[in-house]
C-alpha atoms as a PDB file:
ATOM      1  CA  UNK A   1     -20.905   5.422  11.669  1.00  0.00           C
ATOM      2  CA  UNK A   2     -19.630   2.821   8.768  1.00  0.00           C
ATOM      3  CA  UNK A   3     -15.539   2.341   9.502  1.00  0.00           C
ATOM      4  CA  UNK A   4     -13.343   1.365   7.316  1.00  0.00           C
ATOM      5  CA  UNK A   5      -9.335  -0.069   7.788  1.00  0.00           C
ATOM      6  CA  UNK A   6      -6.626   2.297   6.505  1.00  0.00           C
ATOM      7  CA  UNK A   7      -3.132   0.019   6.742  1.00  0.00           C
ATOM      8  CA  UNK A   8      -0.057   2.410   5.781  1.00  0.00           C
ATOM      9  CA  UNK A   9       3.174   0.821   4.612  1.00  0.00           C
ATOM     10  CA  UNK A  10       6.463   3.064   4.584  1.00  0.00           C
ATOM     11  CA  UNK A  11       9.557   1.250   3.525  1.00  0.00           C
ATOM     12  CA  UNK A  12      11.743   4.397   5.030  1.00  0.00           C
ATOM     13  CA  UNK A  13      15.282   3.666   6.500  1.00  0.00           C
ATOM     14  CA  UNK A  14      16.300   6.879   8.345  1.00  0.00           C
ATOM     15  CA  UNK A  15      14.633   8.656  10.624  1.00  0.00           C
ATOM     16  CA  UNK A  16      13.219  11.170  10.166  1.00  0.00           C
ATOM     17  CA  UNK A  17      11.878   9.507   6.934  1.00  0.00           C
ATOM     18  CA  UNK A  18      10.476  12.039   3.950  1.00  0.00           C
ATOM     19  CA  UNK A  19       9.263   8.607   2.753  1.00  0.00           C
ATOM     20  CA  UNK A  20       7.314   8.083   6.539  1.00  0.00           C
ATOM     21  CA  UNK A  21       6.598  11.764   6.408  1.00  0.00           C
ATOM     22  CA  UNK A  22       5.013  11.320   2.836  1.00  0.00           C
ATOM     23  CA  UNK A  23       2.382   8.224   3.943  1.00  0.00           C
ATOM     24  CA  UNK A  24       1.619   9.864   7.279  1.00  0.00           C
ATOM     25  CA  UNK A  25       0.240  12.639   4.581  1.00  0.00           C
ATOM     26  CA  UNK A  26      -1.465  10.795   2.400  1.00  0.00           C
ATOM     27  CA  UNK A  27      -2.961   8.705   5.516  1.00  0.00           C
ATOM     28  CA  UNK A  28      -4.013  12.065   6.922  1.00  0.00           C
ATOM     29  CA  UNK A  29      -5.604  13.330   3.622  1.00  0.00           C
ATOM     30  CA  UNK A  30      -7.235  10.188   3.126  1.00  0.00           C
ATOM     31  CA  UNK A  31      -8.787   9.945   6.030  1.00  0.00           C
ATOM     32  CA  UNK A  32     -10.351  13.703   5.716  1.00  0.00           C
ATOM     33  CA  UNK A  33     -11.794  12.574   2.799  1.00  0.00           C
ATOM     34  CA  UNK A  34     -13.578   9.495   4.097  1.00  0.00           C
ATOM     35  CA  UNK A  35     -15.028  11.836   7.001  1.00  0.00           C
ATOM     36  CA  UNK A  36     -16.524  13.877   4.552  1.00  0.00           C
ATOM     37  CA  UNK A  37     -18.518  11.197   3.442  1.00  0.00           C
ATOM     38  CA  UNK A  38     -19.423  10.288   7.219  1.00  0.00           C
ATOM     39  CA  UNK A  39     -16.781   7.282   7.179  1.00  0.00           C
ATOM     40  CA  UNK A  40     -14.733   6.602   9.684  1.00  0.00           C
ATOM     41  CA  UNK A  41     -11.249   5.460   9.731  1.00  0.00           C
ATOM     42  CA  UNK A  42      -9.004   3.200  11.780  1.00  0.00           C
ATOM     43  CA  UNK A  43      -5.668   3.389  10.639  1.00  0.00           C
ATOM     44  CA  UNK A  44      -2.662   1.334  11.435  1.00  0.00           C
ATOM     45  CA  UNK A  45       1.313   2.485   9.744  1.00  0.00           C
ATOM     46  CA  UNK A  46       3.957   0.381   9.827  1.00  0.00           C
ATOM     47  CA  UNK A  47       8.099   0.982   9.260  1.00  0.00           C
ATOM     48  CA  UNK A  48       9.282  -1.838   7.196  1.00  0.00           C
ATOM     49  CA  UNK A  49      12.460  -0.969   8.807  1.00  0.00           C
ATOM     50  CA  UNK A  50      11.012  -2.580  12.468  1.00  0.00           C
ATOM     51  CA  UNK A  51      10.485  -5.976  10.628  1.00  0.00           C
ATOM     52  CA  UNK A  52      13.598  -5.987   8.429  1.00  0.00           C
ATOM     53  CA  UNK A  53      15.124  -8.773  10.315  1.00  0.00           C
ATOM     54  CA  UNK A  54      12.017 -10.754  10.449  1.00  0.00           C
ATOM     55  CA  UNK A  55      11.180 -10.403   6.689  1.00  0.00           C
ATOM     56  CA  UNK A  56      14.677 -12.026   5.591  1.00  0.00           C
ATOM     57  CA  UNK A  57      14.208 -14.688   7.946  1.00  0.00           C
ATOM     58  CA  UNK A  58      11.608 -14.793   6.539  1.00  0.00           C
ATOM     59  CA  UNK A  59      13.018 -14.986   2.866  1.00  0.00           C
ATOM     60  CA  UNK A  60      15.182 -17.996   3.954  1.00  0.00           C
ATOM     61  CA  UNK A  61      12.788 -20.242   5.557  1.00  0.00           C
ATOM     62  CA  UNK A  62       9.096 -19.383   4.497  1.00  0.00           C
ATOM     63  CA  UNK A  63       7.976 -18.792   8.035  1.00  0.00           C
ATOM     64  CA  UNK A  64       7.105 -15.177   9.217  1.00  0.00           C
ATOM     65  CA  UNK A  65       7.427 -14.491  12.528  1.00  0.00           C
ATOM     66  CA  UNK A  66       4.518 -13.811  14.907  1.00  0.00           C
ATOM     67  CA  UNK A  67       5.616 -10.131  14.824  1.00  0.00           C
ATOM     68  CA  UNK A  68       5.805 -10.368  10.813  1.00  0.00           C
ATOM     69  CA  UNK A  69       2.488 -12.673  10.671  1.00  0.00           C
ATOM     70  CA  UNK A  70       0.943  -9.592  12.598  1.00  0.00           C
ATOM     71  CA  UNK A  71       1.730  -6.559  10.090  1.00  0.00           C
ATOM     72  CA  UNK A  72       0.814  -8.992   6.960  1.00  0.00           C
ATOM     73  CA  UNK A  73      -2.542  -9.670   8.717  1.00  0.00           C
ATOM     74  CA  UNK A  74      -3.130  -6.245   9.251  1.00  0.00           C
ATOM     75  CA  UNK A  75      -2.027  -4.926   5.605  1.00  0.00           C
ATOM     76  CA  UNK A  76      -4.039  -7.962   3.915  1.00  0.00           C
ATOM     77  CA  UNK A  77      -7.358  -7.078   5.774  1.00  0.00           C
ATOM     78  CA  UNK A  78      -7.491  -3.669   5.557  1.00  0.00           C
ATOM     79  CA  UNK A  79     -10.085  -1.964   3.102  1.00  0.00           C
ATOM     80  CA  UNK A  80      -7.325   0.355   1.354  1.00  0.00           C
ATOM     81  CA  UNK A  81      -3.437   0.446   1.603  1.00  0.00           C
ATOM     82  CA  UNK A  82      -1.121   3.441   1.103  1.00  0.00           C
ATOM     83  CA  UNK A  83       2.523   2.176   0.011  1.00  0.00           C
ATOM     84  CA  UNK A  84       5.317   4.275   0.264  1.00  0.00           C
ATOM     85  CA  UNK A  85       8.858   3.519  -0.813  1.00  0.00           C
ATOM     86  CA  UNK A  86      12.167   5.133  -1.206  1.00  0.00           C
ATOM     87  CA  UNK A  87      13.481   5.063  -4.940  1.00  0.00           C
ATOM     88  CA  UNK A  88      17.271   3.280  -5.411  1.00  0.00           C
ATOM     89  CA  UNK A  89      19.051   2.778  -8.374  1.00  0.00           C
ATOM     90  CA  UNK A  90      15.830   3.762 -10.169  1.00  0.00           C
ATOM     91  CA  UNK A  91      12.885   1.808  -8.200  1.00  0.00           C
ATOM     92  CA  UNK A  92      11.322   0.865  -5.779  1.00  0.00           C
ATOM     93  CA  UNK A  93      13.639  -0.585  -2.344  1.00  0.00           C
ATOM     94  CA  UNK A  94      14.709  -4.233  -1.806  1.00  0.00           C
ATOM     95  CA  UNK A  95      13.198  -4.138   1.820  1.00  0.00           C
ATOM     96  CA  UNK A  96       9.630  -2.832  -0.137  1.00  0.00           C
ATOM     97  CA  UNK A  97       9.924  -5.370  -2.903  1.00  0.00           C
ATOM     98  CA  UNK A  98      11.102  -8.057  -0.124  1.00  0.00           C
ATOM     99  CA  UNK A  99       7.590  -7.265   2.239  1.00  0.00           C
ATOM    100  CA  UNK A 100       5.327  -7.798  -0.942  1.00  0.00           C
ATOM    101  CA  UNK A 101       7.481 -11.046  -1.665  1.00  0.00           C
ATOM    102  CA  UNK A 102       6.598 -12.366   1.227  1.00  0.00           C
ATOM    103  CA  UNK A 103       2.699 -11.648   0.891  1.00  0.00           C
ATOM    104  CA  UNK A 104       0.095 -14.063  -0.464  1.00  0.00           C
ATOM    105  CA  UNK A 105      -0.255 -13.143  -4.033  1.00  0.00           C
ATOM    106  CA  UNK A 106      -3.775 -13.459  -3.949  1.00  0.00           C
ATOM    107  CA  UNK A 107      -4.125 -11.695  -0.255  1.00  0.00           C
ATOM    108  CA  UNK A 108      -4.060  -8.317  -2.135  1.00  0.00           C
ATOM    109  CA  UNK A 109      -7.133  -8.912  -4.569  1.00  0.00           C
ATOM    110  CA  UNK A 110      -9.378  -5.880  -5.304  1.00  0.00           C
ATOM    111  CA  UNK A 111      -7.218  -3.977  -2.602  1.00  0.00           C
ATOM    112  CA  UNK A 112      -7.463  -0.810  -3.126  1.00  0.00           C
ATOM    113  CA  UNK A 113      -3.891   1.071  -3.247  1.00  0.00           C
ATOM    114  CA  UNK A 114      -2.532   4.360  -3.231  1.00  0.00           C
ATOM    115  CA  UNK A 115       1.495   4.318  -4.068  1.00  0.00           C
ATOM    116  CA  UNK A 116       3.727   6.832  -3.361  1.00  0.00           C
ATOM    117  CA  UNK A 117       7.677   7.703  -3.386  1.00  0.00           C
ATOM    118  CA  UNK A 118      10.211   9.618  -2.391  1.00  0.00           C
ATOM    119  CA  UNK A 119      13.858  10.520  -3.930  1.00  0.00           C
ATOM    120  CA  UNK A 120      16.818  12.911  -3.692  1.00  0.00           C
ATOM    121  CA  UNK A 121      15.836  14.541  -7.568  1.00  0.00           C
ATOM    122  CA  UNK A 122      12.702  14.024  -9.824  1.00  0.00           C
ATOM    123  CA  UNK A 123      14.520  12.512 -12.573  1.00  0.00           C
ATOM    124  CA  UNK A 124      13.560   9.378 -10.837  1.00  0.00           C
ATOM    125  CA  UNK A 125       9.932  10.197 -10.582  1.00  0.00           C
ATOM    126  CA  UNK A 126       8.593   7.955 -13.574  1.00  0.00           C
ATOM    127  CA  UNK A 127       9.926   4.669 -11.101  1.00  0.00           C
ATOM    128  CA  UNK A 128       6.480   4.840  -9.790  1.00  0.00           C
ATOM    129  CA  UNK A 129       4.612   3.804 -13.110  1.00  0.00           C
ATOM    130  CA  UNK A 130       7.052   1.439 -14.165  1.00  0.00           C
ATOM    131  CA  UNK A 131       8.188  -0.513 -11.220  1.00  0.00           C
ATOM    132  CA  UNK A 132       5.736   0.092  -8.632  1.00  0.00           C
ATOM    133  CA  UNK A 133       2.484   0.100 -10.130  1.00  0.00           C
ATOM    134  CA  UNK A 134       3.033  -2.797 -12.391  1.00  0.00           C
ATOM    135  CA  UNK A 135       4.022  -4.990  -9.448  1.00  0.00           C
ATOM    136  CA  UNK A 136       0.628  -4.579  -7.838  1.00  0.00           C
ATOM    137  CA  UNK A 137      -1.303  -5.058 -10.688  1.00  0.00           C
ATOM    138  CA  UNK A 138       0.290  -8.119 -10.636  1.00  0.00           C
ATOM    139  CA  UNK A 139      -1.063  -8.818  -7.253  1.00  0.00           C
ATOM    140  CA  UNK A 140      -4.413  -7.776  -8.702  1.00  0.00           C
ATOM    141  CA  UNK A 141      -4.718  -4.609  -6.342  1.00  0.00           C
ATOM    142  CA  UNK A 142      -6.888  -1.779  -7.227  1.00  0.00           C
ATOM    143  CA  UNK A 143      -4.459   1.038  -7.908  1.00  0.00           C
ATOM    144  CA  UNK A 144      -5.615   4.550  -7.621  1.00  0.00           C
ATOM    145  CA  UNK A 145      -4.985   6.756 -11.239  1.00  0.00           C
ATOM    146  CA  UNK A 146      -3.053   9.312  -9.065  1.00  0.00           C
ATOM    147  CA  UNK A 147       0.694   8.352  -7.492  1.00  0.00           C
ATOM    148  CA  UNK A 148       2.701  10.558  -5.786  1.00  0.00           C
ATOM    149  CA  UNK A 149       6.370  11.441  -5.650  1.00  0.00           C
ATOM    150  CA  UNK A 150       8.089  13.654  -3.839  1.00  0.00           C
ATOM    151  CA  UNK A 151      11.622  15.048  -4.487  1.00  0.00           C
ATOM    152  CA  UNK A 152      13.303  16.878  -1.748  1.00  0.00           C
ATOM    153  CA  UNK A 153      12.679  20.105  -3.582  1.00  0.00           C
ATOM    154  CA  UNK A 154       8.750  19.224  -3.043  1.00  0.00           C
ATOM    155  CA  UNK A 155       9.442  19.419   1.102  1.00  0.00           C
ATOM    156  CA  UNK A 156      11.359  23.079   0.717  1.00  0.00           C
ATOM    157  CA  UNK A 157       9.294  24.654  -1.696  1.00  0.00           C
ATOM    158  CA  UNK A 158       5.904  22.863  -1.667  1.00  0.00           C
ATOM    159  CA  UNK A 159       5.652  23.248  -5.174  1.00  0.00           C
ATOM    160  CA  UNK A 160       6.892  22.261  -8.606  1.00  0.00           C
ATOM    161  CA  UNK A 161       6.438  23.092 -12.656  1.00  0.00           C
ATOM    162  CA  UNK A 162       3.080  20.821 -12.746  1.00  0.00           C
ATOM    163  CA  UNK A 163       1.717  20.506  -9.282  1.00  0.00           C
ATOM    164  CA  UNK A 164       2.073  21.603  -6.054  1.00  0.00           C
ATOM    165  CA  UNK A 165       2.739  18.847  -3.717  1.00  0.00           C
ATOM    166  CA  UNK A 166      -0.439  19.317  -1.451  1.00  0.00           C
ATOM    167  CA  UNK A 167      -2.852  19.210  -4.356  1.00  0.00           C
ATOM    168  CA  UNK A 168      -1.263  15.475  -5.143  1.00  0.00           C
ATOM    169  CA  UNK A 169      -1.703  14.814  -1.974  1.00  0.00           C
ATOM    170  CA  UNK A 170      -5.227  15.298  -2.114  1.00  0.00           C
ATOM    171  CA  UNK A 171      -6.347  14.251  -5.488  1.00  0.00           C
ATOM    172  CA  UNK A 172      -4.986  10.686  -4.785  1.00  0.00           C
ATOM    173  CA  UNK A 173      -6.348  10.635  -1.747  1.00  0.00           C
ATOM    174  CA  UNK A 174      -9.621  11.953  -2.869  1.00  0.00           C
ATOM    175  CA  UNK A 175      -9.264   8.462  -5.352  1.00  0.00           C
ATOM    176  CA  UNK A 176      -8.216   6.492  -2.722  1.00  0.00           C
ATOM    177  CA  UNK A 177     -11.109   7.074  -0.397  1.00  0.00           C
ATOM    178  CA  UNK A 178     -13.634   6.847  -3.237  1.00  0.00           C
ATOM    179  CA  UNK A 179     -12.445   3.243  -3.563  1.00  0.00           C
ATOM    180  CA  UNK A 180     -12.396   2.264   0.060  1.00  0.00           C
ATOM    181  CA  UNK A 181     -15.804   4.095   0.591  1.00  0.00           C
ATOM    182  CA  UNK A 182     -17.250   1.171  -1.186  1.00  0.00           C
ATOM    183  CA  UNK A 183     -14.957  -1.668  -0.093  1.00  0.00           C
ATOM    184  CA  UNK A 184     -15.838  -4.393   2.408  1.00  0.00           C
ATOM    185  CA  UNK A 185     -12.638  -6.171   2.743  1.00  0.00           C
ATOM    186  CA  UNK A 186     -12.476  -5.806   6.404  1.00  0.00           C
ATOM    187  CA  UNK A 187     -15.676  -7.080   7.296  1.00  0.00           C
ATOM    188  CA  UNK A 188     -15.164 -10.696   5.368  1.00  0.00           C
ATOM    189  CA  UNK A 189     -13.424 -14.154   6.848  1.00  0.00           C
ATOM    190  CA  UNK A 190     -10.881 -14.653   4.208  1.00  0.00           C
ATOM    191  CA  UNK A 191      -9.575 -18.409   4.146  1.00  0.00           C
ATOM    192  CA  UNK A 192      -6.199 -18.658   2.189  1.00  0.00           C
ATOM    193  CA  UNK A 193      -6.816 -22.049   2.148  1.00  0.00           C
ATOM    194  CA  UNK A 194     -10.570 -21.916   0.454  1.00  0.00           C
ATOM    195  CA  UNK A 195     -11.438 -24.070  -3.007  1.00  0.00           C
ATOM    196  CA  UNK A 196     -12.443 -21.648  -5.452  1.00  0.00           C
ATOM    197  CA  UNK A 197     -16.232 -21.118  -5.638  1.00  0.00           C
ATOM    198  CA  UNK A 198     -16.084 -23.480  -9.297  1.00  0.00           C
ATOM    199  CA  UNK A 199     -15.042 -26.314  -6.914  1.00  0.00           C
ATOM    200  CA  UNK A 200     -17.759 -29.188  -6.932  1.00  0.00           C
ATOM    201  CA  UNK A 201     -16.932 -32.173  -4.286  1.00  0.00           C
ATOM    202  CA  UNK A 202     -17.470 -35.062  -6.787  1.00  0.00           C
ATOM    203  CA  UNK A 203     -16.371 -33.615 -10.107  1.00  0.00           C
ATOM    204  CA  UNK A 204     -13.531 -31.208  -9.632  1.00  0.00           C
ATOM    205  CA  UNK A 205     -13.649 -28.252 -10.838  1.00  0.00           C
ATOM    206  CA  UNK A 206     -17.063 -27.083 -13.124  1.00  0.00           C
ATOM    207  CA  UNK A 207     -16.527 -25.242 -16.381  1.00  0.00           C
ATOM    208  CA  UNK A 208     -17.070 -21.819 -15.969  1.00  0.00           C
END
């Protein structure tokens, strides 16, 4: 059976987390989807809130810790990444933005990416297309059409005026997993320190 990495980043701070509880969703919806299509899917989540300490360190000196080095290595290599953040003062968390600081911003290339948020209200809801997809685009990720938000109204109800929460869910992931389905990140040696491929040894770079 062809497998595929699934690496889940939530950028939570309490616990419970909605914002934990949203990417343990999507992860779960995603990975239905790629079993559908006979894919298997290993998946690995991680709290940004465990490697808080570690990520301001790393900030200050440009050294990750072997803990740190561990989650980026697992997040760059995976085939598809589902990011998660809380919304403050109208986007995205410092400790999110402060974990994709810290990341090689090449090591996200043709990732595919499924972002999501959470927030008190839905007034806040539009942080997602102005502040967190434009920062991976940036980092050149593959960014799935659908994001999803969830309010805390979305957890009581499970619905609201446009969409119910579930069917989000699953559209995104339905995107997600089309993109990963065809993905082979996972199964290449990536060398951050590799010429690029217009590198000749006795003339520089050739004119592409």
């Amino acid at each position: 059976m062809t497998t595929r990495k699934l690496a889940v980043v939530s950028a939570g701070l309490s616990q419970p987390s909605s914002t934990r509880m949203l990417a343990d969703r999507l992860a779960v919806a995603t990975v239905g989807r790629l079993a559908e299509d006979g894919i298997e899917t290993e998946v690995v989540t991680f709290e940004l809130r465990d490697v808080a300490q570690d990520i301001t360190n790393n900030l200050l000196t440009g050294f990750p810790s072997p803990k740190l080095d561990r989650v980026i290595e697992a997040v760059t290599g995976a085939d598809g990444l589902i990011a998660v953040t809380p919304i403050f003062t109208t986007s995205y968390s410092g400790l999110f933005k402060s974990f994709f600081d810290i990341v090689d911003n090449r090591s996200l290339t043709d990732m595919p990416v499924l972002i999501g948020a959470t927030a008190g209200t839905a007034r806040h809801s539009l942080a997602l297309d102005y502040a967190v997809r434009p920062m991976f685009t940036y980092l050149h990720a593959v960014v799935v059409p659908t994001s999803v938000y969830a309010a805390s109204e979305d957890w009581g109800s499970g619905a609201d005026t446009v969409k119910t929460l579930p069917d989000r869910i699953d559209r995104a992931a339905g995107e997600l997993a089309a993109v990963m389905a065809r993905s082979e990140r996972s199964g290449q040696v990536r060398d951050p320190f590799a010429l690029d491929s217009s590198f000749s040894p006795t003339g520089g770079f050739q004119a592409q």
